[in-house]
C-alpha atoms as a PDB file:
ATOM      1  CA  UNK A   1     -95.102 -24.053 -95.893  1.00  0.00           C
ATOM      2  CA  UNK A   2     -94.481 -22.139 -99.248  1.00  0.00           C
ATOM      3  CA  UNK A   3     -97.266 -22.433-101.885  1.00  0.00           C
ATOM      4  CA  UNK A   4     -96.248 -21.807-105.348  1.00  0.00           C
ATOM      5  CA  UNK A   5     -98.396 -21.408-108.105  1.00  0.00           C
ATOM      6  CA  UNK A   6     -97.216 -22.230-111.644  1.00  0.00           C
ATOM      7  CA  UNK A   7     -98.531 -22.293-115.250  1.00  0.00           C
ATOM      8  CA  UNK A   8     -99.157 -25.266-116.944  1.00  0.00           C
ATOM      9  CA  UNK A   9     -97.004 -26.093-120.004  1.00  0.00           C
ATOM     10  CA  UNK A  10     -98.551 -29.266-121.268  1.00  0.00           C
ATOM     11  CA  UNK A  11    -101.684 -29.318-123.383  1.00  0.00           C
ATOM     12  CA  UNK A  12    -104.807 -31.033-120.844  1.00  0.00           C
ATOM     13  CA  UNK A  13    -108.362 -32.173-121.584  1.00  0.00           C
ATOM     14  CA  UNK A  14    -110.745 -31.505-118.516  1.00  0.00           C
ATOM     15  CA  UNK A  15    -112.181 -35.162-119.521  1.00  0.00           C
ATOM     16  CA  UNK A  16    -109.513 -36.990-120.046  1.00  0.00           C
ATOM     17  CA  UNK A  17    -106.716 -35.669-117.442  1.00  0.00           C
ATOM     18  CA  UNK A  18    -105.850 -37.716-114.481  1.00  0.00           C
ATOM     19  CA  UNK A  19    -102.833 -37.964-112.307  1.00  0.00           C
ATOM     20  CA  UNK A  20    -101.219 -39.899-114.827  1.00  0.00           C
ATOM     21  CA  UNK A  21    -102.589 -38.265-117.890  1.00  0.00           C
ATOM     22  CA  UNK A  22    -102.727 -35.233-119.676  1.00  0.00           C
ATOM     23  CA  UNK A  23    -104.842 -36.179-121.976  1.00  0.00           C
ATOM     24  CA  UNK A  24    -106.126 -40.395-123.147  1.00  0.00           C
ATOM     25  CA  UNK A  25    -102.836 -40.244-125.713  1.00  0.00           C
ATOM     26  CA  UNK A  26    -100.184 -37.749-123.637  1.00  0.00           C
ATOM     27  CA  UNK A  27     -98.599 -38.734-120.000  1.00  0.00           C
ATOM     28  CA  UNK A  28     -97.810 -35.940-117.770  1.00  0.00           C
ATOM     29  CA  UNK A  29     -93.901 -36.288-117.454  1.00  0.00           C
ATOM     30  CA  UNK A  30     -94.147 -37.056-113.895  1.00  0.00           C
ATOM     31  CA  UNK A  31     -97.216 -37.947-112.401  1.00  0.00           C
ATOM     32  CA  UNK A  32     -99.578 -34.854-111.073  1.00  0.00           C
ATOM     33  CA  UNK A  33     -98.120 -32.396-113.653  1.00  0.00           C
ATOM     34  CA  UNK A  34     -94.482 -32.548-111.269  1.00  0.00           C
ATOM     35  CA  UNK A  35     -92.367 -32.608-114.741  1.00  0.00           C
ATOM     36  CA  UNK A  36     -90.068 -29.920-116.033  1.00  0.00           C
ATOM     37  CA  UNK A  37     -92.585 -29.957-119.697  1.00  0.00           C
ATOM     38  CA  UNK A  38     -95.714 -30.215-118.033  1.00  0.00           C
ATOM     39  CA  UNK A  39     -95.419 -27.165-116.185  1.00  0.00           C
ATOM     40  CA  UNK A  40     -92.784 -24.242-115.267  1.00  0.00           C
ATOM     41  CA  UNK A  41     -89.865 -24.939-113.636  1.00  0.00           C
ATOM     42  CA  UNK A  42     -89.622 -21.584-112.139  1.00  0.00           C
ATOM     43  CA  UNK A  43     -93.173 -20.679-109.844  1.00  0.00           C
ATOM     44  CA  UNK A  44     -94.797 -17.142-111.248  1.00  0.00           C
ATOM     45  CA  UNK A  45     -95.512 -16.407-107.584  1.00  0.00           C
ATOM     46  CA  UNK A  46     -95.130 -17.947-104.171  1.00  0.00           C
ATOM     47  CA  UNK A  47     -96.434 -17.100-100.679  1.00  0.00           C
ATOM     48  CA  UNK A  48     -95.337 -18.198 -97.444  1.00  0.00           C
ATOM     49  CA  UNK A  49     -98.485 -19.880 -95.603  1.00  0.00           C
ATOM     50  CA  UNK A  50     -98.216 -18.424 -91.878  1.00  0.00           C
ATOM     51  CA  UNK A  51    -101.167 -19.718 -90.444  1.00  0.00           C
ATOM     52  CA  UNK A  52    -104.762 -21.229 -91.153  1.00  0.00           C
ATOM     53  CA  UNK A  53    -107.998 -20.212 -92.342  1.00  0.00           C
ATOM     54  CA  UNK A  54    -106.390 -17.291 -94.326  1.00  0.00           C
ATOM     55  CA  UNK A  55    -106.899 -15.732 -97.878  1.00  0.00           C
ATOM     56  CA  UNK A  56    -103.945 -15.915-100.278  1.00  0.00           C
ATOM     57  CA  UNK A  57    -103.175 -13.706-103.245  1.00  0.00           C
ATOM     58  CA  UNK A  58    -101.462 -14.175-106.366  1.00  0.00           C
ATOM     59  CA  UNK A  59    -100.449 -11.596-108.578  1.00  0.00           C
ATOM     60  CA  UNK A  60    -101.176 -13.080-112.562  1.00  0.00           C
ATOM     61  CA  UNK A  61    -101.327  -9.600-114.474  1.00  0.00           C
ATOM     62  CA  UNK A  62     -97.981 -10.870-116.736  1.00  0.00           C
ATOM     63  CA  UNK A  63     -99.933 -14.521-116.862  1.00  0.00           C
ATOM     64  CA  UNK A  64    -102.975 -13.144-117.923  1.00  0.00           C
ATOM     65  CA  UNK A  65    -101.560 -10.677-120.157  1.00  0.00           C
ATOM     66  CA  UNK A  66     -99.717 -13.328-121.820  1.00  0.00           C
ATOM     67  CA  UNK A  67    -103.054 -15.478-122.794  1.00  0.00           C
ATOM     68  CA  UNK A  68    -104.652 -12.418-124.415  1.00  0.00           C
ATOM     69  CA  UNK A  69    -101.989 -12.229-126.209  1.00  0.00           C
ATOM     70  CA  UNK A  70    -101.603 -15.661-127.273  1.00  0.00           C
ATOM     71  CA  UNK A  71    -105.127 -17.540-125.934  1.00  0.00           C
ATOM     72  CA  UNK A  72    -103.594 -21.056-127.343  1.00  0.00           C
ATOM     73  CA  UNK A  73    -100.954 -20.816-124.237  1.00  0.00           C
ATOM     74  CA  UNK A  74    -103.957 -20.710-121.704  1.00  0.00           C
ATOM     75  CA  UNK A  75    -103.408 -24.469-119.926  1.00  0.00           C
ATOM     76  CA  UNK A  76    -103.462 -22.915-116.667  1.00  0.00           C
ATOM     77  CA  UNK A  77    -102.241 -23.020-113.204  1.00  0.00           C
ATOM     78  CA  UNK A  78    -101.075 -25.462-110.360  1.00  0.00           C
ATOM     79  CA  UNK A  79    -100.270 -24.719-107.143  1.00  0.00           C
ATOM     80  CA  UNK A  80     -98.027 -26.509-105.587  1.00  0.00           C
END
């Protein structure tokens, strides 16, 4: 199983999201955040999951450079 983590795109609200929903007045383009605008198409790291019970790692550096830069970007990550 791969597991790829990838930044969010679309503007969320902690309160408000749901599988369906960004936000109460913004629908995820596919449900779960799937869609090619709610978050990157291409992942900003993968790992190959081997085996259970282990610890993975993701390099962010470049991600988390990026939102000092520019904090409005900041939606996040999911891993899929």
């Amino acid at each position: 199983m791969t597991i790829k983590l990838r930044p969010v795109l679309k503007p969320w609200q902690l309160r408000e999201a749901t599988w369906l929903r960004a936000n109460a007045g913004l629908p995820w383009q596919t449900p779960g955040a799937r869609g090619d605008s709610d978050r990157r198409v291409e992942p900003l790291a993968e790992v190959e999951l081997d085996g259970r019970g282990l610890w993975l790692t993701f390099d962010v550096t470049v991600l988390v450079r990026a939102w000092l830069a520019a904090p409005a970007d900041n939606q996040g990550v999911v891993i899929t």
